[in-house]
Protein backbone atom coordinates (compact mmCIF):
# COMPACT_ATOMS: atom_id res chain seq x y z
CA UNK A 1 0.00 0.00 0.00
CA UNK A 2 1.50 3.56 -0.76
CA UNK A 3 1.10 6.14 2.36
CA UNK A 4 0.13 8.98 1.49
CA UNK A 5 2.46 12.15 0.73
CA UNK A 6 3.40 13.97 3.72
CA UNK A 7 2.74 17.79 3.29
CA UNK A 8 6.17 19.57 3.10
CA UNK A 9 7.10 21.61 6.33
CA UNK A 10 7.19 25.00 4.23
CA UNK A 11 3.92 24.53 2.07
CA UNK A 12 2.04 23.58 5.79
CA UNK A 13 3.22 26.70 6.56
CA UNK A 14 1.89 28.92 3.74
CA UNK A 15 -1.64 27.11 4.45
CA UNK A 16 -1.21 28.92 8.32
CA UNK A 17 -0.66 32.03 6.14
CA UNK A 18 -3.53 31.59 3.30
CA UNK A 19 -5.73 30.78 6.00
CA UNK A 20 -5.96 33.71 7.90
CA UNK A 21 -5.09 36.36 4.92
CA UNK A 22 -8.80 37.46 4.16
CA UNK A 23 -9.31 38.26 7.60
CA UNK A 24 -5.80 40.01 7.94
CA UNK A 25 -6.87 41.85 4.41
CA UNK A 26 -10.42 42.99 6.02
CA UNK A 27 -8.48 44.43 8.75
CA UNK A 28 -5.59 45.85 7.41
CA UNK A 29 -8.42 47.61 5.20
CA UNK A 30 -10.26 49.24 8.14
CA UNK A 31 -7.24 49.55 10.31
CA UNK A 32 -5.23 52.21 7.61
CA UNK A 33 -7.90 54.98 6.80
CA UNK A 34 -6.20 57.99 8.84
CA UNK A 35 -2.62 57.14 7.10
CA UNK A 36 -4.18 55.81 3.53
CA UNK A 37 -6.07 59.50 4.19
CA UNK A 38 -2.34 61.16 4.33
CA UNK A 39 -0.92 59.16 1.50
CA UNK A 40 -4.12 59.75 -0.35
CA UNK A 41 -3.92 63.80 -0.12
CA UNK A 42 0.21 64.09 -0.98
CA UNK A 43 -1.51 61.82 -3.91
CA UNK A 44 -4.03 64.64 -4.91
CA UNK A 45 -1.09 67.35 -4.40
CA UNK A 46 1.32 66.20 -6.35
CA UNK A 47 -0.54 64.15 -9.06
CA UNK A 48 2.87 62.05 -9.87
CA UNK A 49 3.49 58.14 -8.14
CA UNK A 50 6.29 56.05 -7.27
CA UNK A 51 5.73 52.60 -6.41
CA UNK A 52 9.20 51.06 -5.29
CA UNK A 53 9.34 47.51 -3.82
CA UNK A 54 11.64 44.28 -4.93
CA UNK A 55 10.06 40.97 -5.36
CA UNK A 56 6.32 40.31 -4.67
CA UNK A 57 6.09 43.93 -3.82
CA UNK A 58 7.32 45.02 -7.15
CA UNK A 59 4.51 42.65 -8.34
CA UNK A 60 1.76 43.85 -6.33
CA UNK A 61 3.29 47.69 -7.78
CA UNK A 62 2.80 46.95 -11.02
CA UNK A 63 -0.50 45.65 -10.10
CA UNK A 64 -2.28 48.37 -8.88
CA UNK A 65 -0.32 51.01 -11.02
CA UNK A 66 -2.95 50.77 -13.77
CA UNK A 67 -5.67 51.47 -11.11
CA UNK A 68 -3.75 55.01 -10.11
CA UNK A 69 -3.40 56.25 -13.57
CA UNK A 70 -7.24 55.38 -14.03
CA UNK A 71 -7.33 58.23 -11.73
CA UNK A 72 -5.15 60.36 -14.32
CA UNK A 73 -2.30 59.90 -11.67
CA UNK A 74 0.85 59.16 -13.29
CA UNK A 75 2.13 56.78 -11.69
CA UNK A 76 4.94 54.07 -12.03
CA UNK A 77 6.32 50.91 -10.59
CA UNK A 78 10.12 50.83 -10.48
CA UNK A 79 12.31 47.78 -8.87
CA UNK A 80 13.83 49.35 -5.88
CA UNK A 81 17.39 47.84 -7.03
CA UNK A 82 16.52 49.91 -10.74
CA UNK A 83 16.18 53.37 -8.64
CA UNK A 84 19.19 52.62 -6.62
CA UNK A 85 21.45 52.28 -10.11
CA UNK A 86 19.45 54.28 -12.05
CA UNK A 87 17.20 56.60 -9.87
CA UNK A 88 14.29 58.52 -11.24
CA UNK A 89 13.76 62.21 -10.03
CA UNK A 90 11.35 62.07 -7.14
CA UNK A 91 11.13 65.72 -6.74
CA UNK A 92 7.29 66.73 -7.16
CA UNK A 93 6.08 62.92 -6.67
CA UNK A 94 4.84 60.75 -4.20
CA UNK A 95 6.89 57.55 -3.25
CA UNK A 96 5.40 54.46 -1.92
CA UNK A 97 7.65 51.97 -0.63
CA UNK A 98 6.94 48.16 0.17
CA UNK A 99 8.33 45.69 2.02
CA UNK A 100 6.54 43.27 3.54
CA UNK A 101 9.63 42.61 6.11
CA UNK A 102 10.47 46.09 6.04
CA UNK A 103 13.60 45.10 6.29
CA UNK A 104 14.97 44.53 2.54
CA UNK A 105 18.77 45.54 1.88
CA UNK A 106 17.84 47.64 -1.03
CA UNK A 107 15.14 49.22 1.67
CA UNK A 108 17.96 50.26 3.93
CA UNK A 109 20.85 50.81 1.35
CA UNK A 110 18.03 53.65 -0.24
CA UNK A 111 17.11 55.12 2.55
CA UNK A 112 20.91 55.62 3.62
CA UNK A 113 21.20 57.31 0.42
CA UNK A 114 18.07 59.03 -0.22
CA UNK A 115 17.96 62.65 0.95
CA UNK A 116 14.03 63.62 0.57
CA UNK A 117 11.49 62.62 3.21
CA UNK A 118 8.72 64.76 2.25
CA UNK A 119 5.78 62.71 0.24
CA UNK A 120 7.21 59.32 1.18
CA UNK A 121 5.00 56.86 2.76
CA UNK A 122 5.66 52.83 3.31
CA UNK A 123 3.66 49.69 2.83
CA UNK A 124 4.96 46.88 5.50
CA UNK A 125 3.53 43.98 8.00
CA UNK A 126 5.78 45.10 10.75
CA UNK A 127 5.23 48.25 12.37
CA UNK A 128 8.61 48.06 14.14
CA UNK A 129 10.89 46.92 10.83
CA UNK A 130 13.48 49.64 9.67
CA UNK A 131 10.68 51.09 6.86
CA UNK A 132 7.91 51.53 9.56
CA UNK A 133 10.47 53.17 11.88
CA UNK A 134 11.96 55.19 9.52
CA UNK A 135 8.70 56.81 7.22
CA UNK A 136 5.15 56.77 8.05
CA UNK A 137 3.32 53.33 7.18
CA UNK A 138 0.63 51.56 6.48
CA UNK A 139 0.53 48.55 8.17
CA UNK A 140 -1.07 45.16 7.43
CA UNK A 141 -3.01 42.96 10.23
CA UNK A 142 -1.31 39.96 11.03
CA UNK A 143 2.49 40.69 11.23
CA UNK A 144 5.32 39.22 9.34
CA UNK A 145 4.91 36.45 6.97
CA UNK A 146 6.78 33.56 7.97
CA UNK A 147 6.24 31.11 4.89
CA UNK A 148 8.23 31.44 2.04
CA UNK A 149 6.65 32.38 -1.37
CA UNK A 150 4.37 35.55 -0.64
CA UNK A 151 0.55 34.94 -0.31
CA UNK A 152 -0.87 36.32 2.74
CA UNK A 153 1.42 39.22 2.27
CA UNK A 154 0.14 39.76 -1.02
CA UNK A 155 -3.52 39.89 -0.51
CA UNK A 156 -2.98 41.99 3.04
CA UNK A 157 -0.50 44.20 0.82
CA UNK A 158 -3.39 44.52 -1.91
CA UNK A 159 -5.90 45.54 0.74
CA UNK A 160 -3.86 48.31 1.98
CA UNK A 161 -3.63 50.09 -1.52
CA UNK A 162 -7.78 49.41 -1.52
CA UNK A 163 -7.79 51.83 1.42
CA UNK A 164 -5.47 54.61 -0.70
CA UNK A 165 -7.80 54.26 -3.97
CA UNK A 166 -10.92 54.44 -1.72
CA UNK A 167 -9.37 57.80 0.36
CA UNK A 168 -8.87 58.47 -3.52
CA UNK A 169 -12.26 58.09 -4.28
CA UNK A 170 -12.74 54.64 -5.51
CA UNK A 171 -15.28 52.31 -4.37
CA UNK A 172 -14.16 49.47 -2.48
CA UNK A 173 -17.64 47.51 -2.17
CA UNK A 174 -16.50 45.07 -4.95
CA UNK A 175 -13.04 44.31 -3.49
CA UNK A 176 -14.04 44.32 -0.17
CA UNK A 177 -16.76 41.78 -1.04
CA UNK A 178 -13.95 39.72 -3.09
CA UNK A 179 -12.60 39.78 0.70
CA UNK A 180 -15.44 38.44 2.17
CA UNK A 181 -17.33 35.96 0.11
CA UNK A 182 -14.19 34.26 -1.65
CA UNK A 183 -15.53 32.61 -4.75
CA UNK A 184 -14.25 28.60 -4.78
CA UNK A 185 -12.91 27.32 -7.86
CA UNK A 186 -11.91 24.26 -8.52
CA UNK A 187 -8.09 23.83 -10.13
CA UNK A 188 -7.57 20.55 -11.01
CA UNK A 189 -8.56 20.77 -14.69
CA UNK A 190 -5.66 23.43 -14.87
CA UNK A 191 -3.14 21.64 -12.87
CA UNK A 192 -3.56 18.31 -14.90
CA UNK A 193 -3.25 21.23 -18.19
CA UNK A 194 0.17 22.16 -16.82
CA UNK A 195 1.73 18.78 -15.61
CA UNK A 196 3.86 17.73 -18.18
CA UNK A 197 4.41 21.28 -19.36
CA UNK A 198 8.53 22.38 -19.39
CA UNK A 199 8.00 25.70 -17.96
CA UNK A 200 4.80 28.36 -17.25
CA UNK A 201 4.69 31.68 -18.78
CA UNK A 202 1.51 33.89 -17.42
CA UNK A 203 0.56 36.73 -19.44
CA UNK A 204 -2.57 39.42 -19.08
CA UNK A 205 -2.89 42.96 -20.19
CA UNK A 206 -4.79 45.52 -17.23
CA UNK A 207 -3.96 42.10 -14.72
CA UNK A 208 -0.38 41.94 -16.02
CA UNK A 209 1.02 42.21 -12.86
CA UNK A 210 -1.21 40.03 -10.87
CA UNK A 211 0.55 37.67 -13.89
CA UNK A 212 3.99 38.53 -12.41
CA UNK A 213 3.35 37.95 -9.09
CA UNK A 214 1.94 34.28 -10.13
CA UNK A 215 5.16 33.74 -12.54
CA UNK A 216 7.19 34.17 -9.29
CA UNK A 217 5.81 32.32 -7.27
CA UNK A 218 5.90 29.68 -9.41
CA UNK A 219 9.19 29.71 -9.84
CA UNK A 220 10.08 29.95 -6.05
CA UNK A 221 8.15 27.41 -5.11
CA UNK A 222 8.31 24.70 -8.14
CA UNK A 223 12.03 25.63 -9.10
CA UNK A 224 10.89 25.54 -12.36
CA UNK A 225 11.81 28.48 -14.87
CA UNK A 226 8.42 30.58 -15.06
CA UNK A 227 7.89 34.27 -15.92
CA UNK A 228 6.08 36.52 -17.21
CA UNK A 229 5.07 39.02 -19.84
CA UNK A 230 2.67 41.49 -20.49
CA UNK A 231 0.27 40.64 -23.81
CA UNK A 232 1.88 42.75 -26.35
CA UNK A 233 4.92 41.94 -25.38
CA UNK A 234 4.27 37.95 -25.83
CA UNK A 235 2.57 38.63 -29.35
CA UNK A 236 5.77 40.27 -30.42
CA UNK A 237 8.08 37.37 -31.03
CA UNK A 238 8.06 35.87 -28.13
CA UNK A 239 5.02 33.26 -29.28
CA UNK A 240 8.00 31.58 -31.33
CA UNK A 241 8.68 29.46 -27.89
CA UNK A 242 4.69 28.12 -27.91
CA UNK A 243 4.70 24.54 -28.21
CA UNK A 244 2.87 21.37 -26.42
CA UNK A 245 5.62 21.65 -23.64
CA UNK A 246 4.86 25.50 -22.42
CA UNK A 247 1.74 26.37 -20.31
CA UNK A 248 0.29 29.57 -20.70
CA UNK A 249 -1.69 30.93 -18.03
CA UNK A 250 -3.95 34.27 -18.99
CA UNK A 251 -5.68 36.62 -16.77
CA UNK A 252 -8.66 38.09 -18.30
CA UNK A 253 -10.82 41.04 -16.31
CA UNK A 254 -14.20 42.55 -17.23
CA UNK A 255 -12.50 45.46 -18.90
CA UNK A 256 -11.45 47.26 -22.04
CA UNK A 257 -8.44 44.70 -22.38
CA UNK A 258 -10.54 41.66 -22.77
CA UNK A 259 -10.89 41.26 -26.47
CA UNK A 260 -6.79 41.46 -26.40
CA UNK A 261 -6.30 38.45 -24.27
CA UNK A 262 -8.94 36.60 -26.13
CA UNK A 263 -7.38 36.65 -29.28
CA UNK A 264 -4.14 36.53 -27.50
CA UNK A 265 -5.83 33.22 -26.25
CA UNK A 266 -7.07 31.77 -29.41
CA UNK A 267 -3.43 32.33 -30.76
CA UNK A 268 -2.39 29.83 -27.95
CA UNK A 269 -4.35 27.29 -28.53
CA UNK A 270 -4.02 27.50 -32.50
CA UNK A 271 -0.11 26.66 -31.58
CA UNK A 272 -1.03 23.71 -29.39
CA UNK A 273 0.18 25.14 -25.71
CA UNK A 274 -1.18 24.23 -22.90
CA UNK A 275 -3.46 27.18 -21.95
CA UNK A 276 -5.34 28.06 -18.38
CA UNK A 277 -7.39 31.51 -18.30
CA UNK A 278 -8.38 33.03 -15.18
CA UNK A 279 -11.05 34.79 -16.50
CA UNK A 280 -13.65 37.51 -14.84
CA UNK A 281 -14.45 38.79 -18.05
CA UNK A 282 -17.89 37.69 -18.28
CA UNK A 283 -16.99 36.04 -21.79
CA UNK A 284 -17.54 32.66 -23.23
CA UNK A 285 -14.93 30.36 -22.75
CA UNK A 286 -11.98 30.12 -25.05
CA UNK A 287 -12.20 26.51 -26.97
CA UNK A 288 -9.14 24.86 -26.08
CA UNK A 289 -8.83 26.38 -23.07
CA UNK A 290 -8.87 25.18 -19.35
CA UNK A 291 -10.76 28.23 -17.96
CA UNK A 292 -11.07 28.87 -14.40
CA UNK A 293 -14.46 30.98 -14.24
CA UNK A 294 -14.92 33.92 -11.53
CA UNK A 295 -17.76 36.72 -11.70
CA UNK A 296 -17.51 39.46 -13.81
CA UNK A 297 -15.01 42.03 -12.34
CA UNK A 298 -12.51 43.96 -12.63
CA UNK A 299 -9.77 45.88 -11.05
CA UNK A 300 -9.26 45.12 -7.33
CA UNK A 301 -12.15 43.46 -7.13
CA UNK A 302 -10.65 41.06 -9.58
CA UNK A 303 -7.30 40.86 -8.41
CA UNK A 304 -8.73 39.59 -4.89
CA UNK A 305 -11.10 37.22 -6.35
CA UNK A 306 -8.31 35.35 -8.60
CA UNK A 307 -5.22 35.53 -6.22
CA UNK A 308 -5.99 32.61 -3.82
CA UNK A 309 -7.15 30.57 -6.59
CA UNK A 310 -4.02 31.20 -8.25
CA UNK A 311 -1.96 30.79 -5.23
CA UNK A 312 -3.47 27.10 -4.75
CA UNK A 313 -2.62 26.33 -8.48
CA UNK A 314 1.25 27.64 -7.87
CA UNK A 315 0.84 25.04 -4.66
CA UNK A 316 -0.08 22.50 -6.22
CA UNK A 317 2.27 22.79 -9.26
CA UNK A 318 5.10 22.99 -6.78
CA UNK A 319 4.04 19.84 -4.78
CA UNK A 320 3.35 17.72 -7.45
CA UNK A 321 7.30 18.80 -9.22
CA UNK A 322 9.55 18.70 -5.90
CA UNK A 323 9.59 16.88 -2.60
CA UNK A 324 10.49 19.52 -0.40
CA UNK A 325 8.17 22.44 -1.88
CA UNK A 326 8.24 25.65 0.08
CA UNK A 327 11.73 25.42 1.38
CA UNK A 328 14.14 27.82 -0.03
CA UNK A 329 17.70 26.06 -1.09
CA UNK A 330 18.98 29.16 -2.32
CA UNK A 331 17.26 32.46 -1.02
CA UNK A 332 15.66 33.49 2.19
CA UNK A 333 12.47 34.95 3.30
CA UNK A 334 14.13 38.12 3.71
CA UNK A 335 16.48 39.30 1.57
CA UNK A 336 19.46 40.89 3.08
CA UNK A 337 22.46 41.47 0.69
CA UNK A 338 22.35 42.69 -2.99
């Protein structure tokens, strides 16, 4: 008789996380409104954004950058390590910084370096970290992530920018809901899609960086070369790769950008990849497709609905590839050197 498979010490410990981060998200949401409030008016004043992070907070930048410029803010995501070599004038702007540890070396090699204060604001889990002692934060419910791979820290991190778009003006009933009613979808029509695939490339166009943020994780937790690029940027010339052995995964939002990753999607299967489409477009389903179904949104509301679907696919993916899923050989939960 064949036992069965013991859960890995480090994916046990991202369920603790998952578990808990809609509640954590709820809260971080309520718990932020005087200092999203702050953020929110240096916002209006200045009408220019800087979202710097590393990692899954670069991801969760690039996320929600589209959602600030849909307030005609102009506003940009930037790899904290990019400003550091190559820094952007922050003169006139307001700078968000995230780390979930707060404790990042790029964090505390820019600060060392960075002369302005004024119109800089941080996104962390630990009040007490080097960003929350050094710049005024907004901090998410639950403290420091302990798993590897980010997913609680993701979805708490997401909640706290719901607080600065809704101090912003945006309505946060549809997220919030997301939050509180999380829709259950099955994944094991896209996970059998994906088994034999060689690597994972996730692409979408307004939910391009919720596509990043999965691409990582994949690739932390699987050890399997995944990434990720935004749907223009596959079309041109990168579709050359597409083949039986490459999984695409597509994230499709009720929005102006669904028609793009449709035909982006039919172009998939016409090249005979392996194709999964998170999709809360509202659409019919792409033939060929493995499509994982949510209710028409888009935005945040979106975003929330998808991740911990997504994050259960990246699980599984990773348990199914390596014995000892969710503990780093090579990295560390928080990265200290450069």
């Amino acid at each position: 008789m064949i036992g069965e498979k013991k859960r890995p010490a480090g994916l046990a410990a991202i369920d603790r996380e998952m578990a808990r981060q809609h509640e954590d998200a709820i809260a971080s949401f309520k718990n932020n409104t005087d200092i999203a409030g702050q953020v929110a008016a240096s916002i209006r004043r200045n009408g220019r954004l800087v979202l710097l992070g590393m990692g899954a907070s670069h991801a969760v930048a690039r996320t929600v950058e589209p959602l600030y410029r849909a307030r005609g803010i102009d506003a940009i995501a930037v790899p904290l390590s990019e400003q550091l070599g190559q820094p952007l004038p922050l003169t006139g702007r307001t700078v968000l910084v995230t780390s979930q540890s707060g404790e990042s070396a790029e964090v505390v090699r820019w600060f060392s370096e960075a002369g302005q204060r004024a119109d800089i604001f941080g996104l962390t889990l630990e009040a007490g970290s080097f960003l929350g002692r050094t710049i005024p934060c907004l901090v998410g419910a639950g403290g420091t992530e302990l798993a590897f791979a980010a997913t609680r820290s993701l979805t708490v991190t997401f909640a706290l920018h719901l607080a600065i778009l809704a101090a912003l003006g945006d309505d946060p009933a549809p997220a919030l809901a997301a939050l509180e009613t999380p829709e259950a979808i099955a994944i094991d029509a896209a996970l059998a899609a994906l088994s034999e695939v060689a690597t994972v490339v996730t692409s979408g166009r307004s939910l391009q960086g919720l596509a990043e943020a999965l691409a990582l994780g994949l690739t932390e937790l699987s050890r399997v070369p995944c990434f990720s690029l935004e749907g223009g940027q596959l079309r041109h010339g990168p579709m050359e790769m597409l083949s039986s052995k490459i999984g695409i995964v597509l994230f499709r939002g009720n929005d102006a950008t669904a028609d793009l990753v449709t035909a982006m999607a039919l172009s998939v299967v016409e090249a005979g990849a392996r194709l999964v489409i998170f999709d809360a477009s509202g659409k019919p389903p792409v033939a060929g497709a493995v499509t994982l179904a949510f209710k028409p949104a888009s935005g945040l509301a979106a975003v929330l609905a998808m991740l911990p679907v997504a994050q259960c696919l990246m699980i599984a993916f990773a348990d199914a590839r390596v014995e000892n899923a969710g503990t780093p050989v090579r990295t560390t939960k928080i990265t200290r050197s450069e």
